[in-house]
C-alpha atoms as a PDB file:
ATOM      1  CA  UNK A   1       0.000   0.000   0.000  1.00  0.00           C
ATOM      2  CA  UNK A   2       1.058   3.592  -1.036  1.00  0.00           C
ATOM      3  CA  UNK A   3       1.934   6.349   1.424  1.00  0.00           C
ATOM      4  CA  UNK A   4      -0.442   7.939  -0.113  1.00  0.00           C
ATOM      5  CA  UNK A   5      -3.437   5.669   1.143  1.00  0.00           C
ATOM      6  CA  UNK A   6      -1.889   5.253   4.222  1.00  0.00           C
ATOM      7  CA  UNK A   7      -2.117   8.815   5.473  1.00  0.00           C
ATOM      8  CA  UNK A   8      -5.328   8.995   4.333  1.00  0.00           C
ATOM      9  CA  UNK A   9      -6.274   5.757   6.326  1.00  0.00           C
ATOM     10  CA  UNK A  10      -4.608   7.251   9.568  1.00  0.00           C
ATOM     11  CA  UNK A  11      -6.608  10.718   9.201  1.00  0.00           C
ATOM     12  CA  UNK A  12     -10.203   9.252   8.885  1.00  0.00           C
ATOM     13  CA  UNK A  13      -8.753   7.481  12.123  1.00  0.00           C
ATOM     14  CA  UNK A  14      -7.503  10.800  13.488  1.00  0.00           C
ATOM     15  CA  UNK A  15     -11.399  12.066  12.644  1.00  0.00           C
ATOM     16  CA  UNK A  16     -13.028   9.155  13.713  1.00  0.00           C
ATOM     17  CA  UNK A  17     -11.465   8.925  17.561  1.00  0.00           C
ATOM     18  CA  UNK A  18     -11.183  12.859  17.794  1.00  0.00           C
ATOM     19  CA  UNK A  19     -15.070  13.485  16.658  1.00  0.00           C
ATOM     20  CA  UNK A  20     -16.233  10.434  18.980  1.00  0.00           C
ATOM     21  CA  UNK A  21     -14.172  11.033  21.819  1.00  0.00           C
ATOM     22  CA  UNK A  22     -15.260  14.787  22.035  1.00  0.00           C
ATOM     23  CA  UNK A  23     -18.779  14.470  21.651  1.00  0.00           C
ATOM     24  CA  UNK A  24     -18.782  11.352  24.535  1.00  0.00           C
ATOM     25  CA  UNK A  25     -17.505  14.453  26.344  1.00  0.00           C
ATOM     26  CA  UNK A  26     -19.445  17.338  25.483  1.00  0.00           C
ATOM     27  CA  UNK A  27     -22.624  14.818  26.861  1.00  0.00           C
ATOM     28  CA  UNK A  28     -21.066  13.919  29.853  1.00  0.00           C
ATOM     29  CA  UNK A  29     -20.221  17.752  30.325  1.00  0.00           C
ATOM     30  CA  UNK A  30     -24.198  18.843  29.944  1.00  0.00           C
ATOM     31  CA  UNK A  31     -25.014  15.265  32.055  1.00  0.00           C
ATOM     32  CA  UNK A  32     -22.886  17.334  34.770  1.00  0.00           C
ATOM     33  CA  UNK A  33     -24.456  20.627  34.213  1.00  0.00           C
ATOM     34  CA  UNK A  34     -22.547  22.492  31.581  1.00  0.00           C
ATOM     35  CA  UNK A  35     -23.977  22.988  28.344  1.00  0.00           C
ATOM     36  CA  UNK A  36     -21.022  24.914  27.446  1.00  0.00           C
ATOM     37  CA  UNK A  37     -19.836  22.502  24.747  1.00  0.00           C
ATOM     38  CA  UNK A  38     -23.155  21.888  23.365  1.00  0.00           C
ATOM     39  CA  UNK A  39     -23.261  25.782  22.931  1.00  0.00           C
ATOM     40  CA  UNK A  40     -20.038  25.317  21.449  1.00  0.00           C
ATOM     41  CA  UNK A  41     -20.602  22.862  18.866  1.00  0.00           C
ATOM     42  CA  UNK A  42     -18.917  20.220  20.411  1.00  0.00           C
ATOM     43  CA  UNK A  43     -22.100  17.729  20.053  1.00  0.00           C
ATOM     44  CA  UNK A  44     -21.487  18.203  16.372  1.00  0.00           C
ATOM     45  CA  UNK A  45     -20.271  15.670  14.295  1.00  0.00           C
ATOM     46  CA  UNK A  46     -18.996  18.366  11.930  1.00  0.00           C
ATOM     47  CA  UNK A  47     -14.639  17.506  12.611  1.00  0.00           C
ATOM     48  CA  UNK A  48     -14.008  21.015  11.671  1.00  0.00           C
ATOM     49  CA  UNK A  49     -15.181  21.913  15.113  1.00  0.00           C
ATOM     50  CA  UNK A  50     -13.383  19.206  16.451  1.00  0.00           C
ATOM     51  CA  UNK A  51      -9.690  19.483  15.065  1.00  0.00           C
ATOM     52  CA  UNK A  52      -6.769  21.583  16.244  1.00  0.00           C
ATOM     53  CA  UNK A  53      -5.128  21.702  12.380  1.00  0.00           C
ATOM     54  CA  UNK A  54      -1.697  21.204  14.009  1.00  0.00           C
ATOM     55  CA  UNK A  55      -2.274  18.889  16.420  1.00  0.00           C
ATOM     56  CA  UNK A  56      -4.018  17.245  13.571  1.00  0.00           C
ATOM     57  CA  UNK A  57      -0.892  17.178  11.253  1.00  0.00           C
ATOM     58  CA  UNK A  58       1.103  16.290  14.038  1.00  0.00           C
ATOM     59  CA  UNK A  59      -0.895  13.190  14.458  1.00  0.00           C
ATOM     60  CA  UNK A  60      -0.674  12.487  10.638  1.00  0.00           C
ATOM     61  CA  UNK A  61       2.998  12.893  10.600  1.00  0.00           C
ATOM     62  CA  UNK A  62       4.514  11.725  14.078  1.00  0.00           C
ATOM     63  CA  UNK A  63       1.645   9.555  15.494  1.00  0.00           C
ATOM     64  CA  UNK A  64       1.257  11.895  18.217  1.00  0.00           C
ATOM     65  CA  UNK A  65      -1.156  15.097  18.490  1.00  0.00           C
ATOM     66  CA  UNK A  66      -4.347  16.717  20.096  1.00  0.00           C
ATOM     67  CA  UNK A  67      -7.943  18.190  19.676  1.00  0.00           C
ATOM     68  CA  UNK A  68      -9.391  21.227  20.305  1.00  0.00           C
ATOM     69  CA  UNK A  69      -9.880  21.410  23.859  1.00  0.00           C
ATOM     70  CA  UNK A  70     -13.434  21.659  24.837  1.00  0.00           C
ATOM     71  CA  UNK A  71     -14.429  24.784  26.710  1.00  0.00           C
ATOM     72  CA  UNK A  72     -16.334  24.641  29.543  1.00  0.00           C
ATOM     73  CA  UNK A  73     -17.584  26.481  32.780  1.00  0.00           C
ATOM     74  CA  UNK A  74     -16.671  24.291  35.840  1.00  0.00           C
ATOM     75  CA  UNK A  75     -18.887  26.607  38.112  1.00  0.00           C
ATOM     76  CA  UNK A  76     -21.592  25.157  36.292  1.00  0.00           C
ATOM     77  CA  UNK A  77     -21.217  21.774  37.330  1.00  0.00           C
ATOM     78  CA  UNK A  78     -23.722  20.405  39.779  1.00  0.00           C
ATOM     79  CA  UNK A  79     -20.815  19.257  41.800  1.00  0.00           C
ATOM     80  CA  UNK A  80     -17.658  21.041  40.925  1.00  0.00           C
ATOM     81  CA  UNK A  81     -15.081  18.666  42.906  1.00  0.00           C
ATOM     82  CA  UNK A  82     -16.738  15.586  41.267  1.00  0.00           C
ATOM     83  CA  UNK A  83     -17.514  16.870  38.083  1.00  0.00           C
ATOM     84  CA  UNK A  84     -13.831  18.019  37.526  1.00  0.00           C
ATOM     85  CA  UNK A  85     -12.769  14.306  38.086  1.00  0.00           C
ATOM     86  CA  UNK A  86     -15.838  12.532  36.183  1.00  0.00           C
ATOM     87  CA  UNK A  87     -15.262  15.439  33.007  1.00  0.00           C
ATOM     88  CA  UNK A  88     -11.172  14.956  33.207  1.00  0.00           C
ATOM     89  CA  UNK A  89     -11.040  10.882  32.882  1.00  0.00           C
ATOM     90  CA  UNK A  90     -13.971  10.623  30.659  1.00  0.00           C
ATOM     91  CA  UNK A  91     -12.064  11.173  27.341  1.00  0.00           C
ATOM     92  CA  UNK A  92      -9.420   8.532  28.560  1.00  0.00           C
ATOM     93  CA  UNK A  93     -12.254   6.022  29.201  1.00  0.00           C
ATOM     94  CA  UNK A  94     -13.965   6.569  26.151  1.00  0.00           C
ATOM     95  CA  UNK A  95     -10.730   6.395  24.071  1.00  0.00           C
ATOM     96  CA  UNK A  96      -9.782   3.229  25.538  1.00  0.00           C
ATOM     97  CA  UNK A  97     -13.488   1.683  24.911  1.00  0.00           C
ATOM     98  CA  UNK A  98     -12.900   2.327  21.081  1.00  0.00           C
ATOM     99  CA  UNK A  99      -9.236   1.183  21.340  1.00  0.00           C
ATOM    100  CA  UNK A 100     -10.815  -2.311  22.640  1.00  0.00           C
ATOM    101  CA  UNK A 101     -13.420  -2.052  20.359  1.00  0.00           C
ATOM    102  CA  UNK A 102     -11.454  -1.835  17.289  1.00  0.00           C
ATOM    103  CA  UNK A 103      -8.605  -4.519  18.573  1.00  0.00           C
ATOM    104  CA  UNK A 104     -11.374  -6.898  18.839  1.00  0.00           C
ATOM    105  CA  UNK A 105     -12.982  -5.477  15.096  1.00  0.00           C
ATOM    106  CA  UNK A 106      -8.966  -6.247  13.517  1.00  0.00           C
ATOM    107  CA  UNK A 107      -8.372  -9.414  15.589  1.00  0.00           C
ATOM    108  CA  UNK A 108     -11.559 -10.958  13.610  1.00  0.00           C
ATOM    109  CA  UNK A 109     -11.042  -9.353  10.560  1.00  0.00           C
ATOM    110  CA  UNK A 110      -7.748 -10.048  10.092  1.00  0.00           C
ATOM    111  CA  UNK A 111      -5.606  -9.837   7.078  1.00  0.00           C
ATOM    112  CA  UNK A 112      -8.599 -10.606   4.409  1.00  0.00           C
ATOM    113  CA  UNK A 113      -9.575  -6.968   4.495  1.00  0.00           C
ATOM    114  CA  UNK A 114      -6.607  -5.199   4.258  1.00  0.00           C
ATOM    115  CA  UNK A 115      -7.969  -1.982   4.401  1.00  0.00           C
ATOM    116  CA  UNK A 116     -10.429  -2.322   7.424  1.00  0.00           C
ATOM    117  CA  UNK A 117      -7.673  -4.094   9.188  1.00  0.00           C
ATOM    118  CA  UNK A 118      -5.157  -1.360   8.742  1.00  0.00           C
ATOM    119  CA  UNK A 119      -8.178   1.471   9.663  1.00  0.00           C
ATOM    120  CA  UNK A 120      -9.429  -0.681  12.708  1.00  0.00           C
ATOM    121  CA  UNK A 121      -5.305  -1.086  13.600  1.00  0.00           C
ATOM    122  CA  UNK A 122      -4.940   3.059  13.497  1.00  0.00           C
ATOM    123  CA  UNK A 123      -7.849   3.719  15.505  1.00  0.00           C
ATOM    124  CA  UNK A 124      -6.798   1.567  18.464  1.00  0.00           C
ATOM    125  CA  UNK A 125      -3.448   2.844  17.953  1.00  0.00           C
ATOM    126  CA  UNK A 126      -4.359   6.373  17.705  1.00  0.00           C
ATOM    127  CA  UNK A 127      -7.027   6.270  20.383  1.00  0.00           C
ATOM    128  CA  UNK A 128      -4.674   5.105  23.138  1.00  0.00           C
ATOM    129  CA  UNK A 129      -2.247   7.789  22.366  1.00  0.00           C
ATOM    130  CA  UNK A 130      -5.255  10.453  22.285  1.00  0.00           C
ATOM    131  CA  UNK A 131      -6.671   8.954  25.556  1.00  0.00           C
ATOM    132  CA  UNK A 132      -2.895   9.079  27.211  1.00  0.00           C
ATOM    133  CA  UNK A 133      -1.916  12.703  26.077  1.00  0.00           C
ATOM    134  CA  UNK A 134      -5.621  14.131  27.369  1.00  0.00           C
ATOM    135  CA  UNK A 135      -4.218  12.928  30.858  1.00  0.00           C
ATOM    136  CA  UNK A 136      -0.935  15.448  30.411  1.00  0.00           C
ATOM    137  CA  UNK A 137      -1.436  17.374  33.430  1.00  0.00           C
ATOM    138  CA  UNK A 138      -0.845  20.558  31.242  1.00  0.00           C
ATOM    139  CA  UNK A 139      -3.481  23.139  30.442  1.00  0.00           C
ATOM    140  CA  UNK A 140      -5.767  23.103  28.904  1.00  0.00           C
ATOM    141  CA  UNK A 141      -5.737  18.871  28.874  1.00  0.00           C
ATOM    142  CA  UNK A 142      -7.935  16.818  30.732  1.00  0.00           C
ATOM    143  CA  UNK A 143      -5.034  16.254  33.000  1.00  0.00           C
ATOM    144  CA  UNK A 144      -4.813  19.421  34.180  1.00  0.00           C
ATOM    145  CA  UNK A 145      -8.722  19.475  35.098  1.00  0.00           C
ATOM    146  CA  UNK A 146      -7.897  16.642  36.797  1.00  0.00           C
ATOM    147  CA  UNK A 147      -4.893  18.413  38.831  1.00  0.00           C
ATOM    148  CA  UNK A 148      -7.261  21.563  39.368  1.00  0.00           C
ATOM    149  CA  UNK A 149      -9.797  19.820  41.588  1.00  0.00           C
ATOM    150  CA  UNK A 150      -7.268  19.761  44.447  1.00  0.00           C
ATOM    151  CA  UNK A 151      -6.124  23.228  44.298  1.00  0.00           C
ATOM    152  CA  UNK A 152      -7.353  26.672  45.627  1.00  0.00           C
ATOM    153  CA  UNK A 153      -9.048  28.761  42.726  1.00  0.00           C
ATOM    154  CA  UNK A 154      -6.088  31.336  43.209  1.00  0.00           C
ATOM    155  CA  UNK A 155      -3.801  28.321  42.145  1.00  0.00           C
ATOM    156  CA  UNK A 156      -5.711  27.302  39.968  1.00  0.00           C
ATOM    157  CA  UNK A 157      -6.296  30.667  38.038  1.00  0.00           C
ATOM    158  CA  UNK A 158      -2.105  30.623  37.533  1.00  0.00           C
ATOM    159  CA  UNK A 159      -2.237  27.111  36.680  1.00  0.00           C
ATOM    160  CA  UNK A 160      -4.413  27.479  33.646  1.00  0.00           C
ATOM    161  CA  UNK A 161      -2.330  30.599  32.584  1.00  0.00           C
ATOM    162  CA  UNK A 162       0.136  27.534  31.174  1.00  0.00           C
ATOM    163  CA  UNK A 163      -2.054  27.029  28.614  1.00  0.00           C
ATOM    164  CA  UNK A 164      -0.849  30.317  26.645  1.00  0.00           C
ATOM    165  CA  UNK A 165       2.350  28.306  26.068  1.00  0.00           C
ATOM    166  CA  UNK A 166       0.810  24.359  25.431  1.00  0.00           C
ATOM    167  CA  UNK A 167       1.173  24.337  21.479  1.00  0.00           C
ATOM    168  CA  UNK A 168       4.910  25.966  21.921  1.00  0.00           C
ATOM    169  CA  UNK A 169       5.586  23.222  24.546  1.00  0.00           C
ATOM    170  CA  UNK A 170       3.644  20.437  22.443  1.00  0.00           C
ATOM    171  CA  UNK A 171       5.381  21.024  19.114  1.00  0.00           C
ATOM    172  CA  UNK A 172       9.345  21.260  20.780  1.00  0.00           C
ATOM    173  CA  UNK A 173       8.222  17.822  22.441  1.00  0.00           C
ATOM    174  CA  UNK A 174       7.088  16.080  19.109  1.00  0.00           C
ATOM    175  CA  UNK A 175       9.952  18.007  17.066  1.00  0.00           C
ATOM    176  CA  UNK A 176      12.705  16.962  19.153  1.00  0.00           C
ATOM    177  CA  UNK A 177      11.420  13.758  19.844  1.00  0.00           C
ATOM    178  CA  UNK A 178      11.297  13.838  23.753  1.00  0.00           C
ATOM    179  CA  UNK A 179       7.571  13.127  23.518  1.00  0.00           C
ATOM    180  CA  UNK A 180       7.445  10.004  21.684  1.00  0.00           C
ATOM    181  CA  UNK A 181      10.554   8.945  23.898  1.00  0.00           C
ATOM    182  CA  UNK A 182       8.642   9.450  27.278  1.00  0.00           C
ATOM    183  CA  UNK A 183       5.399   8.504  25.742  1.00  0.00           C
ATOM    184  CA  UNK A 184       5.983   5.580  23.634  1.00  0.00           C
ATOM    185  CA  UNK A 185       6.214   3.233  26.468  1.00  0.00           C
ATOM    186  CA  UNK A 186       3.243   4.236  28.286  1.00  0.00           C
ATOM    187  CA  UNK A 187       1.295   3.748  24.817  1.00  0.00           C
ATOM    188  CA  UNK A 188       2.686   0.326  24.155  1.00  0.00           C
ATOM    189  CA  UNK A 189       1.988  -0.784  27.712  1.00  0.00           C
ATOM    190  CA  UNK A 190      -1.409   0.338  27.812  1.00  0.00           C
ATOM    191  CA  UNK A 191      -2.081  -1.188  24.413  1.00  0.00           C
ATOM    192  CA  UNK A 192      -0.814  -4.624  25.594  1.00  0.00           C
ATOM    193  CA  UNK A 193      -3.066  -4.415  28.418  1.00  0.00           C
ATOM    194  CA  UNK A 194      -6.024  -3.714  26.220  1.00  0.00           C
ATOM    195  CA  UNK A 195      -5.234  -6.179  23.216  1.00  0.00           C
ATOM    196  CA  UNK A 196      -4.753  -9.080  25.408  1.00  0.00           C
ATOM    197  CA  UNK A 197      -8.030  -8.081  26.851  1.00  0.00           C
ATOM    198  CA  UNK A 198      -9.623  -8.671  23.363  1.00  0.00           C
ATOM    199  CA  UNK A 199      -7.735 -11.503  22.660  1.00  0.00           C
ATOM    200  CA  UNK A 200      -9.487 -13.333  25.923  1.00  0.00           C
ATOM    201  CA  UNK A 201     -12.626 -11.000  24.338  1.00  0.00           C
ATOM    202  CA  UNK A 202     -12.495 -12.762  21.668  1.00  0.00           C
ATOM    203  CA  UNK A 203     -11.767 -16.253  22.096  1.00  0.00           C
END
């Protein structure tokens, strides 16, 4: 298969776990309280309101990028403590669902459809390393939601001033190759875990 074909088949996977992983969390966000995304577009399955164009290119060329972010109002959130924690880990969860979702999809297709095997392969791939990077405890990731539920709103407030500076810091990582070197055994550990879990899925 031609290059060609091949970055085409990883950016309808880029699409395909960006658009479903963001609208998972836009609902969770309005089953919290906030219908900040939904105002947002971030129900949408339109991808241009879903991709960052450079973490997007990123992804096609390195294997490793990001989304938009999806605003939100934590204030709004019936519970804020609770909501931070349920709204920060529910990308991760729902990116790993589709990562054991496809495994299982390319483990019984195998080889005979080359095509759908190779899509069904970049999606679990590409959905592990979207779940792992949202849990970067660097603003504006999920991560960094996550970190903000245990500080004071003073803290906090400097905390998500980092996020002026995320892209700079994102693209010296990828360029330099420091984030695939911290990252790349995280994502091959975590996709063990969940293949083997399909394996005993499916047998």
């Amino acid at each position: 298969m031609d290059n060609l074909m091949e970055h085409v088949i990883v950016g309808i996977a880029v699409m395909f776990v960006i658009v479903a992983c963001r609208i998972f969390q836009a609902y969770v966000a309005l089953a919290l309280g906030d219908d900040t995304p939904k105002q947002k577009g971030a129900t949408s399955l339109n991808p241009a309101n879903h991709i960052d164009l450079m973490g997007f290119i990123c992804f096609i060329l390195f294997k490793f990028g990001w989304a938009k972010p999806i605003e939100i109002k934590m204030s709004n959130f019936k519970n804020r403590f609770w909501g931070k924690i349920i709204f920060s880990l529910s990308n991760a969860f729902m990116c790993f669902i589709i990562a054991l979702i496809s495994a299982i999809l390319y483990i019984k297709i195998g080889k005979d459809n080359e095509l759908l095997f190779l899509l069904f392969r970049d999606i679990f791939s590409i959905s592990i390393v979207f779940g792992i990077i949202g849990l970067i405890p660097l603003p504006p990731f999920d991560g960094a939601i996550f970190v903000s539920a245990f500080l004071s709103s003073d803290v906090e407030y400097e905390y998500f001033k980092l996020s002026n500076y995320t892209t700079l810091i994102l693209l010296a990582l990828i360029v330099t190759r420091t984030f695939g070197t911290f990252l790349s055994p995280i994502v091959t550990e975590v996709g063990k875990h969940i293949l083997n879990l399909a394996i005993m899925l499916v047998m």
